[in-house]
C-alpha atoms as a PDB file:
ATOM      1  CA  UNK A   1       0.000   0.000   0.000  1.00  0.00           C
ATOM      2  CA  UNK A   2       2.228   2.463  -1.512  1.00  0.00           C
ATOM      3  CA  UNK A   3       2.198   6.089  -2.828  1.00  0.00           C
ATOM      4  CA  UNK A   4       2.638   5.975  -6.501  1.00  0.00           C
ATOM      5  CA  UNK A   5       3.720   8.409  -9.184  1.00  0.00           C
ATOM      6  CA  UNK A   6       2.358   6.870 -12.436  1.00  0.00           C
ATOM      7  CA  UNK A   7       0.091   9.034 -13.253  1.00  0.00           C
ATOM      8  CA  UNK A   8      -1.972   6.916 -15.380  1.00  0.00           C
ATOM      9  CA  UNK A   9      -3.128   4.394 -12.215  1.00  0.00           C
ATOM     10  CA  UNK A  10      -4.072   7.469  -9.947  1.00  0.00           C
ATOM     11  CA  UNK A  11      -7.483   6.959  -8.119  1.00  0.00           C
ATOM     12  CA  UNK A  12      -9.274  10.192  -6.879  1.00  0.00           C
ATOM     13  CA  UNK A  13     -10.820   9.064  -3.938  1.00  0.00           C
ATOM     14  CA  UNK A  14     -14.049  10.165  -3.254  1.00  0.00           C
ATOM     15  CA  UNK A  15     -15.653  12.839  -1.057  1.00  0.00           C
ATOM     16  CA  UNK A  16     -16.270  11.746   2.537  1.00  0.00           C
ATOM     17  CA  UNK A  17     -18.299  13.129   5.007  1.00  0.00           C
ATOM     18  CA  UNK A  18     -18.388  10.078   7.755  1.00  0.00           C
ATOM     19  CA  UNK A  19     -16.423   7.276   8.710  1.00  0.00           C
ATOM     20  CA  UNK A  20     -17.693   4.187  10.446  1.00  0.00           C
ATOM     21  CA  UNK A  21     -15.397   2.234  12.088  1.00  0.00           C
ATOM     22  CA  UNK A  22     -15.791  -1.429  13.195  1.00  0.00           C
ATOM     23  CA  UNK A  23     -14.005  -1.845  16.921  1.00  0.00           C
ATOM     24  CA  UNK A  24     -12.650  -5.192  17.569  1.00  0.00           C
ATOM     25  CA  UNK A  25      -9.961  -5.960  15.094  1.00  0.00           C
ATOM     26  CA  UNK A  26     -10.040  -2.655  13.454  1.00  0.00           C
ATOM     27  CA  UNK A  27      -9.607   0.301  15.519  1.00  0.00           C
ATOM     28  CA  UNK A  28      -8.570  -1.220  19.101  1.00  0.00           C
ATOM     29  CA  UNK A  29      -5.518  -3.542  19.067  1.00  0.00           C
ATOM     30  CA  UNK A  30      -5.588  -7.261  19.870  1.00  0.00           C
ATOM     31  CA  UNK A  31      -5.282  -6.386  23.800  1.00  0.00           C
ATOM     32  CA  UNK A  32      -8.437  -3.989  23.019  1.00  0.00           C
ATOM     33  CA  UNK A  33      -6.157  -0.842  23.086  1.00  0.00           C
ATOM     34  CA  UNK A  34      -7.111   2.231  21.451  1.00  0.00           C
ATOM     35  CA  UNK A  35      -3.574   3.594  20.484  1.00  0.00           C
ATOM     36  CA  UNK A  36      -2.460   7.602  20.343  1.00  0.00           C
ATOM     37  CA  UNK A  37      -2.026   7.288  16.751  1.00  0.00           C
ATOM     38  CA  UNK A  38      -6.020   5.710  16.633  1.00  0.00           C
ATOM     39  CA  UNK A  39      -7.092   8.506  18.814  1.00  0.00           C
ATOM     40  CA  UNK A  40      -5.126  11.353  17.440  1.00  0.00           C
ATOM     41  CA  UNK A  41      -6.495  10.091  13.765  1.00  0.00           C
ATOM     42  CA  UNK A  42      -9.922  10.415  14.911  1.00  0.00           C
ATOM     43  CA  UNK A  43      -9.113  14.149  16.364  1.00  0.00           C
ATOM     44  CA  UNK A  44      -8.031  14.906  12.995  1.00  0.00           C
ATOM     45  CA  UNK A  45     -11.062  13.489  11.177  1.00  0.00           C
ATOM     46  CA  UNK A  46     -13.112  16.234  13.510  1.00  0.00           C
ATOM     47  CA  UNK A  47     -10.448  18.917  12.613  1.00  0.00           C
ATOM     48  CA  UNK A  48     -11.138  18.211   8.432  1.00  0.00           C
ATOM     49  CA  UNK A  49     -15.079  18.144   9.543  1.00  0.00           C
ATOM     50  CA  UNK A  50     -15.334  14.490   8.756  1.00  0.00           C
ATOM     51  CA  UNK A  51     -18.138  12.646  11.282  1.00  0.00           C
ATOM     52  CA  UNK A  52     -16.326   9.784  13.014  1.00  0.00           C
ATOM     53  CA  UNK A  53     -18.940   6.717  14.369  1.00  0.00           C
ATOM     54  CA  UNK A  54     -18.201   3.193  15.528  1.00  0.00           C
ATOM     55  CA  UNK A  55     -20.242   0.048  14.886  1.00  0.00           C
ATOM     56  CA  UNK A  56     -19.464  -3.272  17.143  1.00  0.00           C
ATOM     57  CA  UNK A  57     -21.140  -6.660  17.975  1.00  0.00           C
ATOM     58  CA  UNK A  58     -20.493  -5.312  21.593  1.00  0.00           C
ATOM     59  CA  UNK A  59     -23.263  -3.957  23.838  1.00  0.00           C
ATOM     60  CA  UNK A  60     -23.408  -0.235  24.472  1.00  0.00           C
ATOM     61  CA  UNK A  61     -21.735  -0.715  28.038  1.00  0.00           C
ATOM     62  CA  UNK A  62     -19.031  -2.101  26.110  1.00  0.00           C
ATOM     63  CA  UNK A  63     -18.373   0.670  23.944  1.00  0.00           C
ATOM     64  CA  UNK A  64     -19.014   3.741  26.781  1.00  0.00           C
ATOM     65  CA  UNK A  65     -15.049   3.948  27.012  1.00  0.00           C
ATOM     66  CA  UNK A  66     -14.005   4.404  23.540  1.00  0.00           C
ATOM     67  CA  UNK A  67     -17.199   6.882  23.208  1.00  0.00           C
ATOM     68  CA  UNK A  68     -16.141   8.824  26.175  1.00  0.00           C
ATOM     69  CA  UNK A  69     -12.340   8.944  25.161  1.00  0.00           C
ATOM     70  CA  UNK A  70     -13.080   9.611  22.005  1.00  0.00           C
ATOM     71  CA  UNK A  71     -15.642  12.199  22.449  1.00  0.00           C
ATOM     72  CA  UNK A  72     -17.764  11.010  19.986  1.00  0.00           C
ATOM     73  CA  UNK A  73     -21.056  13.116  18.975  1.00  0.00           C
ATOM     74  CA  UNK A  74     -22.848  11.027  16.408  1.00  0.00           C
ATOM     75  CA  UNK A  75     -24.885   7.971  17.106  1.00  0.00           C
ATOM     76  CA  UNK A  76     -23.542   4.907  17.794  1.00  0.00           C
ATOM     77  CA  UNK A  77     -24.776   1.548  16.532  1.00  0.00           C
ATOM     78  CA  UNK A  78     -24.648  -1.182  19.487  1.00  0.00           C
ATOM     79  CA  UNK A  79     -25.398  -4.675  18.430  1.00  0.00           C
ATOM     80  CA  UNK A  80     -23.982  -4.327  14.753  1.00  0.00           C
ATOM     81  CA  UNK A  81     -27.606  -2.064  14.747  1.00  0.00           C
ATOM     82  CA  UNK A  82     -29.730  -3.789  17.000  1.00  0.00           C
ATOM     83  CA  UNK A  83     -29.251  -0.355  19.261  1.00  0.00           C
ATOM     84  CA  UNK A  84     -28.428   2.889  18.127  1.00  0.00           C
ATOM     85  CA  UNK A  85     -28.160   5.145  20.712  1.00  0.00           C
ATOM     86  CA  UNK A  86     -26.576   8.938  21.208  1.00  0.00           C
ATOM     87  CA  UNK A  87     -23.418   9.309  23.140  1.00  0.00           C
ATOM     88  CA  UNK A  88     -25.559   9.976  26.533  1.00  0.00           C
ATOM     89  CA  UNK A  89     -26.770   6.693  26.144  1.00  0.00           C
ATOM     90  CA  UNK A  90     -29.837   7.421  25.171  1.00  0.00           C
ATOM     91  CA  UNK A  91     -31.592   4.738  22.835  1.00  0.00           C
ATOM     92  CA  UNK A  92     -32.963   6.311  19.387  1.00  0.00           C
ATOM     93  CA  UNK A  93     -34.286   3.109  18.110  1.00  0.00           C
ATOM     94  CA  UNK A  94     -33.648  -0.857  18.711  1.00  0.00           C
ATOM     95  CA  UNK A  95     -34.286  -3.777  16.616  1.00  0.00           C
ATOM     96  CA  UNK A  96     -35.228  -6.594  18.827  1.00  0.00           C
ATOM     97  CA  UNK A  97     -35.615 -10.925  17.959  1.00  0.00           C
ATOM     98  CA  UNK A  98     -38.814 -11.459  18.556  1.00  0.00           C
ATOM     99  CA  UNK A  99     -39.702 -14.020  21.377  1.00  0.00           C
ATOM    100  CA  UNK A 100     -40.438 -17.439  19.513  1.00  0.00           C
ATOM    101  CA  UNK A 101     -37.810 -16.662  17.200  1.00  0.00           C
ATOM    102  CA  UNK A 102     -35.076 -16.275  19.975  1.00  0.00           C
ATOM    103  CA  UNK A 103     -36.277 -19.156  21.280  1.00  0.00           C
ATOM    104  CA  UNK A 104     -35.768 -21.433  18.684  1.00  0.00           C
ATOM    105  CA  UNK A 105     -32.108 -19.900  17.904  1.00  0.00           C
ATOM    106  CA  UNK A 106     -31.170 -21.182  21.396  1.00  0.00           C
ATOM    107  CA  UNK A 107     -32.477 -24.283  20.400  1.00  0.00           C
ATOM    108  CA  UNK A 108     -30.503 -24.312  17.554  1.00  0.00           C
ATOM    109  CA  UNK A 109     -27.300 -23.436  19.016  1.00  0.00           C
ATOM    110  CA  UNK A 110     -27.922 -25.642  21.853  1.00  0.00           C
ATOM    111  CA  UNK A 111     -27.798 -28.626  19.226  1.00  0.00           C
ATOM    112  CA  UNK A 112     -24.270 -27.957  18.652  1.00  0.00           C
ATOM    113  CA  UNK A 113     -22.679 -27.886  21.751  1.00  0.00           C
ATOM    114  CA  UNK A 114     -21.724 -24.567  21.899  1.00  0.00           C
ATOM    115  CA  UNK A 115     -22.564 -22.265  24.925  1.00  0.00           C
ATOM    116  CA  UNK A 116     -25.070 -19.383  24.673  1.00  0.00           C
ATOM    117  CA  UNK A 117     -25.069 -16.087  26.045  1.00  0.00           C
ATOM    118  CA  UNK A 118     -27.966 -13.755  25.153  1.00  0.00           C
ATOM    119  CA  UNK A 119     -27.785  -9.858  25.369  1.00  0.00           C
ATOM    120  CA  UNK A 120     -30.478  -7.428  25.865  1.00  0.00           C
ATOM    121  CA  UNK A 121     -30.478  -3.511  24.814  1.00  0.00           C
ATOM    122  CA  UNK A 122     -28.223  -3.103  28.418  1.00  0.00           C
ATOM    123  CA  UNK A 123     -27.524  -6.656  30.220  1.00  0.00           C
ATOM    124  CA  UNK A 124     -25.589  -9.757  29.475  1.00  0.00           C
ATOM    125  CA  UNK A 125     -27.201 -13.084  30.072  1.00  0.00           C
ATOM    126  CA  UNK A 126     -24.970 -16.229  30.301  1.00  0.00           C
ATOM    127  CA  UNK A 127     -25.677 -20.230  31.984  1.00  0.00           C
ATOM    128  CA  UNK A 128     -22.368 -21.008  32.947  1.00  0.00           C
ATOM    129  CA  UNK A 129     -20.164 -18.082  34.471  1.00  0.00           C
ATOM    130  CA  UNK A 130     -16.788 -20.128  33.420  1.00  0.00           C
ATOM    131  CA  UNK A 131     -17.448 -21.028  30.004  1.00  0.00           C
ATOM    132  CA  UNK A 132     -15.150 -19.937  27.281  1.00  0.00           C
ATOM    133  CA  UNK A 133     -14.539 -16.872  26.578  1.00  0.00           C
ATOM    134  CA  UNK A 134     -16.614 -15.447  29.616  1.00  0.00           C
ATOM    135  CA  UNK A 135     -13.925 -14.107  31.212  1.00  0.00           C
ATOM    136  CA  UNK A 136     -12.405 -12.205  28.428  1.00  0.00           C
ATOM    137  CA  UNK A 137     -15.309 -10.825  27.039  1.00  0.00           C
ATOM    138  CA  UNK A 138     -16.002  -9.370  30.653  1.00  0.00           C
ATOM    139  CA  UNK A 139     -12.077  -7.692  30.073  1.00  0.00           C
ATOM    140  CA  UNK A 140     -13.848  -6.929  26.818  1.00  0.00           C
ATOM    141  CA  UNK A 141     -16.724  -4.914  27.455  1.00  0.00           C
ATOM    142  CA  UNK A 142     -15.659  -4.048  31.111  1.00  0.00           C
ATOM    143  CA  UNK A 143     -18.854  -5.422  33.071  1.00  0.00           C
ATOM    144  CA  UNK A 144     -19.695  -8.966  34.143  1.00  0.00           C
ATOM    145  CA  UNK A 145     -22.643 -11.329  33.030  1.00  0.00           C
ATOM    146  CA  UNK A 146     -25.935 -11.865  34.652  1.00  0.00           C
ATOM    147  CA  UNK A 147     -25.708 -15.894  35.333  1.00  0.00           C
ATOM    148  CA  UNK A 148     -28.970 -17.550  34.965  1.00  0.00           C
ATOM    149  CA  UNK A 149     -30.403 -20.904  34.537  1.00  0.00           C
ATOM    150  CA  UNK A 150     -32.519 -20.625  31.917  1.00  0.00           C
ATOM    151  CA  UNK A 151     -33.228 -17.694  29.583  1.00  0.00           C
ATOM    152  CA  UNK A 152     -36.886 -19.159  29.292  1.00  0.00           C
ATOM    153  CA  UNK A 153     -38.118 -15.330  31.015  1.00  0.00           C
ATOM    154  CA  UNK A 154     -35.609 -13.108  29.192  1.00  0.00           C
ATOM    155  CA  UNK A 155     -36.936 -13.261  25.523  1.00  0.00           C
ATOM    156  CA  UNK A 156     -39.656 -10.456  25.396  1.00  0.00           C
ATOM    157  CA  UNK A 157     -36.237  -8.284  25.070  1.00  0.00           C
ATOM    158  CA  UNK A 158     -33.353  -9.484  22.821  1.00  0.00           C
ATOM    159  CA  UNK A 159     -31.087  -7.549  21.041  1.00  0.00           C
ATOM    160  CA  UNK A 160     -28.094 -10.457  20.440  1.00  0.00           C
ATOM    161  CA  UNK A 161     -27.780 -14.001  20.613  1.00  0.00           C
ATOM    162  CA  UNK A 162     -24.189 -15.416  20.654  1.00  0.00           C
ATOM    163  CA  UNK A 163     -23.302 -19.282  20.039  1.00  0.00           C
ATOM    164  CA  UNK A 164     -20.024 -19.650  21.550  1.00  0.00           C
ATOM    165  CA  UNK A 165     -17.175 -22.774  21.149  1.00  0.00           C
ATOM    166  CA  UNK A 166     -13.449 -23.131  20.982  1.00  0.00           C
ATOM    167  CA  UNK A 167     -14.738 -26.027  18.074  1.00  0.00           C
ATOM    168  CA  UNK A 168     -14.929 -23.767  14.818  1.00  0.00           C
ATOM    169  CA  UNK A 169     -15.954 -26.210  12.664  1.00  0.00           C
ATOM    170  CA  UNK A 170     -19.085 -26.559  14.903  1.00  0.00           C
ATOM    171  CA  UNK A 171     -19.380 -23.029  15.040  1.00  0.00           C
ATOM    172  CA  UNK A 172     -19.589 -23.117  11.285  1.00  0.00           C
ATOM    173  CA  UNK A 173     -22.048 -25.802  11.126  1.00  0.00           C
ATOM    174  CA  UNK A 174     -24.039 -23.810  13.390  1.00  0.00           C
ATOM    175  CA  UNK A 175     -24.063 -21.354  11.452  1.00  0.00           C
ATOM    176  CA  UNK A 176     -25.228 -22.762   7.711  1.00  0.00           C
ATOM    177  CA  UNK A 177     -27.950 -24.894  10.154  1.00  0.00           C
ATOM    178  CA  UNK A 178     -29.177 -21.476  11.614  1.00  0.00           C
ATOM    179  CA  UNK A 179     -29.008 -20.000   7.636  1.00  0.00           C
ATOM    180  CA  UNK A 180     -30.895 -23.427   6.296  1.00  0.00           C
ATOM    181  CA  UNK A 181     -33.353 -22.895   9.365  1.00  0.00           C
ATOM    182  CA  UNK A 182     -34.487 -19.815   7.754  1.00  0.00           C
ATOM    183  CA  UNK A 183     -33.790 -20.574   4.766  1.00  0.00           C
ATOM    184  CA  UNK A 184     -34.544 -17.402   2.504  1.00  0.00           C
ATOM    185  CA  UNK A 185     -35.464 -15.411   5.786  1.00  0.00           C
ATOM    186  CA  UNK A 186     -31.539 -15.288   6.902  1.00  0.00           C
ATOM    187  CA  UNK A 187     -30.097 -12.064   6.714  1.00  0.00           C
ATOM    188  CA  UNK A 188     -26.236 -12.577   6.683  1.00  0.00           C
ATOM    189  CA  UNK A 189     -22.830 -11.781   5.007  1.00  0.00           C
ATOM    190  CA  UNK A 190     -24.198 -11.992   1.551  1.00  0.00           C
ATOM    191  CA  UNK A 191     -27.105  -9.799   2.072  1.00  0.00           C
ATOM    192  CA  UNK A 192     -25.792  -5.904   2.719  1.00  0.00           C
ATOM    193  CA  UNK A 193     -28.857  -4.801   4.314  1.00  0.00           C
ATOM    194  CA  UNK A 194     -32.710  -6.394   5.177  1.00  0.00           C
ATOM    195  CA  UNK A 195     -35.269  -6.562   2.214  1.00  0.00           C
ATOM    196  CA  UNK A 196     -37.615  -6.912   4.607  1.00  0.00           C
ATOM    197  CA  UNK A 197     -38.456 -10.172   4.668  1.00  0.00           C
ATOM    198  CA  UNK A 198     -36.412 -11.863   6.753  1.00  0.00           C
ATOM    199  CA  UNK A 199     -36.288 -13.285  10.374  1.00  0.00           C
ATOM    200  CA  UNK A 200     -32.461 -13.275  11.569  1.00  0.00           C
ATOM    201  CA  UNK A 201     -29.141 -11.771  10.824  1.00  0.00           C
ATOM    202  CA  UNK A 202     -26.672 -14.820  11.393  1.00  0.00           C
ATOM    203  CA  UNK A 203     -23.183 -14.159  10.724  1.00  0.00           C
ATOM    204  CA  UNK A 204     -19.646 -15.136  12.670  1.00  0.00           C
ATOM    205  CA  UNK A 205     -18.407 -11.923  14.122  1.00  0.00           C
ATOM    206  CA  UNK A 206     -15.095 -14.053  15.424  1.00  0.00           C
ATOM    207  CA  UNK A 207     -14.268 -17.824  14.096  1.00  0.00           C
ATOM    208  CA  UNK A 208     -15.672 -18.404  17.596  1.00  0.00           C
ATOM    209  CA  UNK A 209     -19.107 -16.365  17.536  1.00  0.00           C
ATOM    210  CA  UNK A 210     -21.650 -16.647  15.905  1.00  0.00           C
ATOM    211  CA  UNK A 211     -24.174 -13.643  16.516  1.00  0.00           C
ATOM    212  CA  UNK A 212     -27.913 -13.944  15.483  1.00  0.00           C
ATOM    213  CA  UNK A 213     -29.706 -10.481  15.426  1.00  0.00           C
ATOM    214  CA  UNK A 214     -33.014  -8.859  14.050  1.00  0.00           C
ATOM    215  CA  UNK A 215     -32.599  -8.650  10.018  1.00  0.00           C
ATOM    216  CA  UNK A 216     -31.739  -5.180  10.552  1.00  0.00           C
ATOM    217  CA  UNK A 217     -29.032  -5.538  12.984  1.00  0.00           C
ATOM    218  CA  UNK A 218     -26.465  -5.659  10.487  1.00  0.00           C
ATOM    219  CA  UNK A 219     -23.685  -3.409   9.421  1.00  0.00           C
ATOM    220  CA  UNK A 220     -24.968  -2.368   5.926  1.00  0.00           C
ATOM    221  CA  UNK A 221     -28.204  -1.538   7.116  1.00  0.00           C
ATOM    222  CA  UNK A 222     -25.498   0.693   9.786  1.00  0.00           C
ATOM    223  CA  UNK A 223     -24.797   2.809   6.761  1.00  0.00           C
ATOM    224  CA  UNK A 224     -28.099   3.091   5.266  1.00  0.00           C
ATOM    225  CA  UNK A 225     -29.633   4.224   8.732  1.00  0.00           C
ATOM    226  CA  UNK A 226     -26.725   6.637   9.318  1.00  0.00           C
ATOM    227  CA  UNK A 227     -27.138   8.206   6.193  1.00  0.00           C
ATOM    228  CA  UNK A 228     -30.967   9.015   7.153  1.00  0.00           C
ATOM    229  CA  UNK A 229     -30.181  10.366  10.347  1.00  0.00           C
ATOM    230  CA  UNK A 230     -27.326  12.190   9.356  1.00  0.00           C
ATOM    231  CA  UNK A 231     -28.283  13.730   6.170  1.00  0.00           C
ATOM    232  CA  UNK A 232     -25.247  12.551   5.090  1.00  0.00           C
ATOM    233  CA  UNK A 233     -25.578  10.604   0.997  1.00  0.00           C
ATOM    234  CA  UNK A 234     -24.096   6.896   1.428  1.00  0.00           C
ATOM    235  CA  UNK A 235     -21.667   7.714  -1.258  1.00  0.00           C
ATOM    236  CA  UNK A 236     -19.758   9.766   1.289  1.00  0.00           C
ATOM    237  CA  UNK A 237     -19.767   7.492   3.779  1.00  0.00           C
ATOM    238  CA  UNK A 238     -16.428   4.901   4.267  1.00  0.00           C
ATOM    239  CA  UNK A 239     -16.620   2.228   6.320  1.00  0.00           C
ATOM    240  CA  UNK A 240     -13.358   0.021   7.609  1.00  0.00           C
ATOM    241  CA  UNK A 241     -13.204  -3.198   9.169  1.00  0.00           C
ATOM    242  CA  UNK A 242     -11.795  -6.596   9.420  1.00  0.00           C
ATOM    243  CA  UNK A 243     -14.286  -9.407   9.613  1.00  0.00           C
ATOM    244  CA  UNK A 244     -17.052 -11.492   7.138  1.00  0.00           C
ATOM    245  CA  UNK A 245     -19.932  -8.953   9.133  1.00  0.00           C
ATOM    246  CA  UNK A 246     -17.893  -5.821   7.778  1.00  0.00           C
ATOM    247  CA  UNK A 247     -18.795  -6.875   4.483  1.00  0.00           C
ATOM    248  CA  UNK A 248     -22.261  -5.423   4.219  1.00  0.00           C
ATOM    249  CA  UNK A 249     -21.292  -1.955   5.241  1.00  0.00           C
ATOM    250  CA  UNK A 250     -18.389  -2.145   2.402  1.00  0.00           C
ATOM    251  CA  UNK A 251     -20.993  -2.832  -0.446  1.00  0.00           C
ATOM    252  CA  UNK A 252     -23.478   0.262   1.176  1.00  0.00           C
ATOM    253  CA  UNK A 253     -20.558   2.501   1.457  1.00  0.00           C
ATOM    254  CA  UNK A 254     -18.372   5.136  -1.346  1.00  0.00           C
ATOM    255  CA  UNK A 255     -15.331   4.165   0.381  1.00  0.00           C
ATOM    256  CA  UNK A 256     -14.578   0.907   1.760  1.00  0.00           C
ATOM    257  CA  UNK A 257     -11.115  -0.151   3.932  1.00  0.00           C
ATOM    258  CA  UNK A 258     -10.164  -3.693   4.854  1.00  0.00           C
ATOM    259  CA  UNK A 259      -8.158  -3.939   7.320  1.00  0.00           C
ATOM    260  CA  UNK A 260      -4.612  -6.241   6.808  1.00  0.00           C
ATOM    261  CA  UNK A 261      -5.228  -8.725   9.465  1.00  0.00           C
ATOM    262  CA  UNK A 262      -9.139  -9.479   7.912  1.00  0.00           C
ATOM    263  CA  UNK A 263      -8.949 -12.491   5.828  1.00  0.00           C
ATOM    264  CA  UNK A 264      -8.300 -12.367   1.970  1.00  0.00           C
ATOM    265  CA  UNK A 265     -12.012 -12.550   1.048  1.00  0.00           C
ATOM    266  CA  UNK A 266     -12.712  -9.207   2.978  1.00  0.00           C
ATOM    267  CA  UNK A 267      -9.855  -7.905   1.671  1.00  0.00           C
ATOM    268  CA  UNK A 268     -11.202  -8.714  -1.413  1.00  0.00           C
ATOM    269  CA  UNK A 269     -14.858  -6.861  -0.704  1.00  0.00           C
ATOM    270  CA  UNK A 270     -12.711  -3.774   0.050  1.00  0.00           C
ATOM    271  CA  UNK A 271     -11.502  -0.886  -2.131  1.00  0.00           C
ATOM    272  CA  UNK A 272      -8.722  -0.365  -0.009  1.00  0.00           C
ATOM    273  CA  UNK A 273      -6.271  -2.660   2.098  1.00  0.00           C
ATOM    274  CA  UNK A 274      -4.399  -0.785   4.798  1.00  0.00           C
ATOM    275  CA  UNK A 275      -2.086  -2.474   7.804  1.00  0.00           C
ATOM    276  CA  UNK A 276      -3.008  -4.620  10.227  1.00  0.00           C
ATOM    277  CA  UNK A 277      -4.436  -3.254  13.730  1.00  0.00           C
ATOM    278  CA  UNK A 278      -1.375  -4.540  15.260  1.00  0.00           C
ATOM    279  CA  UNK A 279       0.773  -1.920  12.712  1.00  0.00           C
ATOM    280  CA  UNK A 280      -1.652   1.186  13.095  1.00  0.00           C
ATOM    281  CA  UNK A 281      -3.994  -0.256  10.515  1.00  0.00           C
ATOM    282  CA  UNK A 282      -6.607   2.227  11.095  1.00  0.00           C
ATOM    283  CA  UNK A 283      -4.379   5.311  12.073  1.00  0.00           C
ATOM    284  CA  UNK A 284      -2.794   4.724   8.688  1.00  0.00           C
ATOM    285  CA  UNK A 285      -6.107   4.429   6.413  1.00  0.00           C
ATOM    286  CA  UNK A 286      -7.356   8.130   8.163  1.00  0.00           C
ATOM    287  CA  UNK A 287      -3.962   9.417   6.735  1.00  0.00           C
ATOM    288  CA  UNK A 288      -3.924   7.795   3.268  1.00  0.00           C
ATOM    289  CA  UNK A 289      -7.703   7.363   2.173  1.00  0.00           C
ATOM    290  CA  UNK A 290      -9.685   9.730   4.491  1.00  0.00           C
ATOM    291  CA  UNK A 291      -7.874  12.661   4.856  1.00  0.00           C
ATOM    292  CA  UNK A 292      -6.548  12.647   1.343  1.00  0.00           C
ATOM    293  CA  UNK A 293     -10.385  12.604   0.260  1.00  0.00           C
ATOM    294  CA  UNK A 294     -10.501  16.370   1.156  1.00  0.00           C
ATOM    295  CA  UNK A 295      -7.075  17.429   0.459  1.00  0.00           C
ATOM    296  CA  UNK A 296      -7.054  16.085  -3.441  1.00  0.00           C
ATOM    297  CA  UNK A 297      -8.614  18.686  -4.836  1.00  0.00           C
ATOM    298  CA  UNK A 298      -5.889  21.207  -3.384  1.00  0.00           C
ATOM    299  CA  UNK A 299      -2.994  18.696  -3.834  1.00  0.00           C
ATOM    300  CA  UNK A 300      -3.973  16.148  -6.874  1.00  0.00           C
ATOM    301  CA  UNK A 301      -0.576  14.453  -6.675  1.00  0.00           C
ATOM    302  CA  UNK A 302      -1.254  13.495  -3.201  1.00  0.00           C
ATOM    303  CA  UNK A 303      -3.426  10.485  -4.102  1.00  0.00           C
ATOM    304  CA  UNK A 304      -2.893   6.970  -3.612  1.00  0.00           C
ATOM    305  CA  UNK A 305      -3.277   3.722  -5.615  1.00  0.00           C
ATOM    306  CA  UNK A 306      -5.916   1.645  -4.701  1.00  0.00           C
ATOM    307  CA  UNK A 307      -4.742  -2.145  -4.098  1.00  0.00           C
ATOM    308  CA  UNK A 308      -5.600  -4.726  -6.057  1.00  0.00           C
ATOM    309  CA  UNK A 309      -8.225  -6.590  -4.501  1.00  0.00           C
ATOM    310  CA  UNK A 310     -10.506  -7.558  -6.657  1.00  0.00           C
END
């Protein structure tokens, strides 16, 4: 990912106006850090008058750090879009699994093997406190579980379901069963946004998650609903991110960024590659396909090749 002089393969990148940001593998290290370089990127975003956002499978408790330290004004989507809420925490609107569905998604995942935790628009529901991955996602999102045992009263008021194993294959199976279940009323990482007939989002956010959401809770349906409330055309919206779940927001978006560390067929979905999020992946694609976006028309050699991943 280069500057280039040859004239002839120059891309002018296009106008932006927002940038939503996927968390977990794209702007927060492995160890969940959010780096100077991150948050001095994102003060410079605000400085060009560029709107900065974030999108996660996390919670909104699990995001109230990065919004405070960030100081982030525009709404945030919780949930990959089950909740968007302002930075007060205020809810604007949630899309919630309806009760019989939710309950046959457990069901589902149960099948498998793989634990379950279940998330409402604030709490975090699990059945065994020392399962995998318990403990981290508490360092994660920075609050514990609710340990309960049965989720039989909890499903009037469901924003995620989660199927959780160390097995990936499994996780995988469970996945394409939860897909086949629904058949044609799956919402997932070929479908960039709900046509309004579906029943459930199911994607892997993580080889070892998979999240099942209302139709709309997915990232592509993130842009389109941004764009709304923001006045802002999706054209001039870029999106960056590193997993399968990213992809919808890439194909709703002007710009799109993959980040080096996603996997060579979101790479592939992207316009752009940048570095990893161990290497300042996201800290570099501000500077070379953000910022650039307003300074081109001022500075047309400072433009940058776009990489060849297609």
């Amino acid at each position: 990912m280069s500057i280039i002089s040859n004239k002839k393969n120059w891309l002018t990148p296009p106008k932006v106006s927002l940038l939503v940001a996927d968390v977990d593998g794209t702007l927060v290290t492995k160890q969940k850090v959010l780096t100077e370089a991150a948050g001095n990127a994102v003060s410079k975003l605000r400085t060009a008058d560029i709107a900065f956002t974030i999108t996660s499978g996390r919670p909104p408790r699990g995001m109230k750090t990065l919004i405070d330290d960030l100081a982030l004004t525009a709404p945030i989507a919780a949930f990959n879009g089950a909740v968007f809420l302002r930075p007060d925490f205020s809810i604007i609107e949630q899309n919630l699994l309806s009760a019989p569905i939710a309950k046959r998604v457990i069901e589902i995942i149960d099948s498998y093997g793989l634990d379950v935790w279940l998330y409402s628009d604030r709490d975090w529901f699990v059945r065994d406190r020392h399962a995998s991955h318990v403990d981290r996602e508490e360092w994660t999102i920075k609050f514990p579980p609710t340990v309960v045992p049965t989720f039989d009263n909890l499903l009037d008021n469901v924003a995620k379901i989660v199927g959780v194993s160390d097995d990936l294959e499994a996780v995988a199976r469970c996945e394409a069963d939860t897909q086949r279940e629904f058949r044609e009323q799956v919402c997932c990482q070929a479908g960039a946004s709900s046509s309004g007939g579906e029943q459930v989002s199911a994607a892997r956010s993580q080889p070892y998650y998979l999240d099942v959401t209302h139709p709309r809770a997915n990232k592509g349906f993130v842009v389109e609903r941004l764009s709304q409330m923001l006045a802002i055309p999706t054209q001039e919206i870029a999106t960056i991110g590193d997993m399968p779940n990213d992809v919808p927001m890439f194909s709703k978006s002007g710009l799109s960024i993959a980040m080096g560390n996603a996997s060579l067929e979101v790479q592939h979905s992207a316009k752009y590659v940048t570095t990893s999020n161990e290497d300042e992946g996201f800290a570099n694609a501000v500077e070379r396909y953000i910022l650039v976006s307003q300074s081109s028309a001022h500075a047309p050699s400072a433009v940058y090749q776009m990489e060849e991943t297609r």
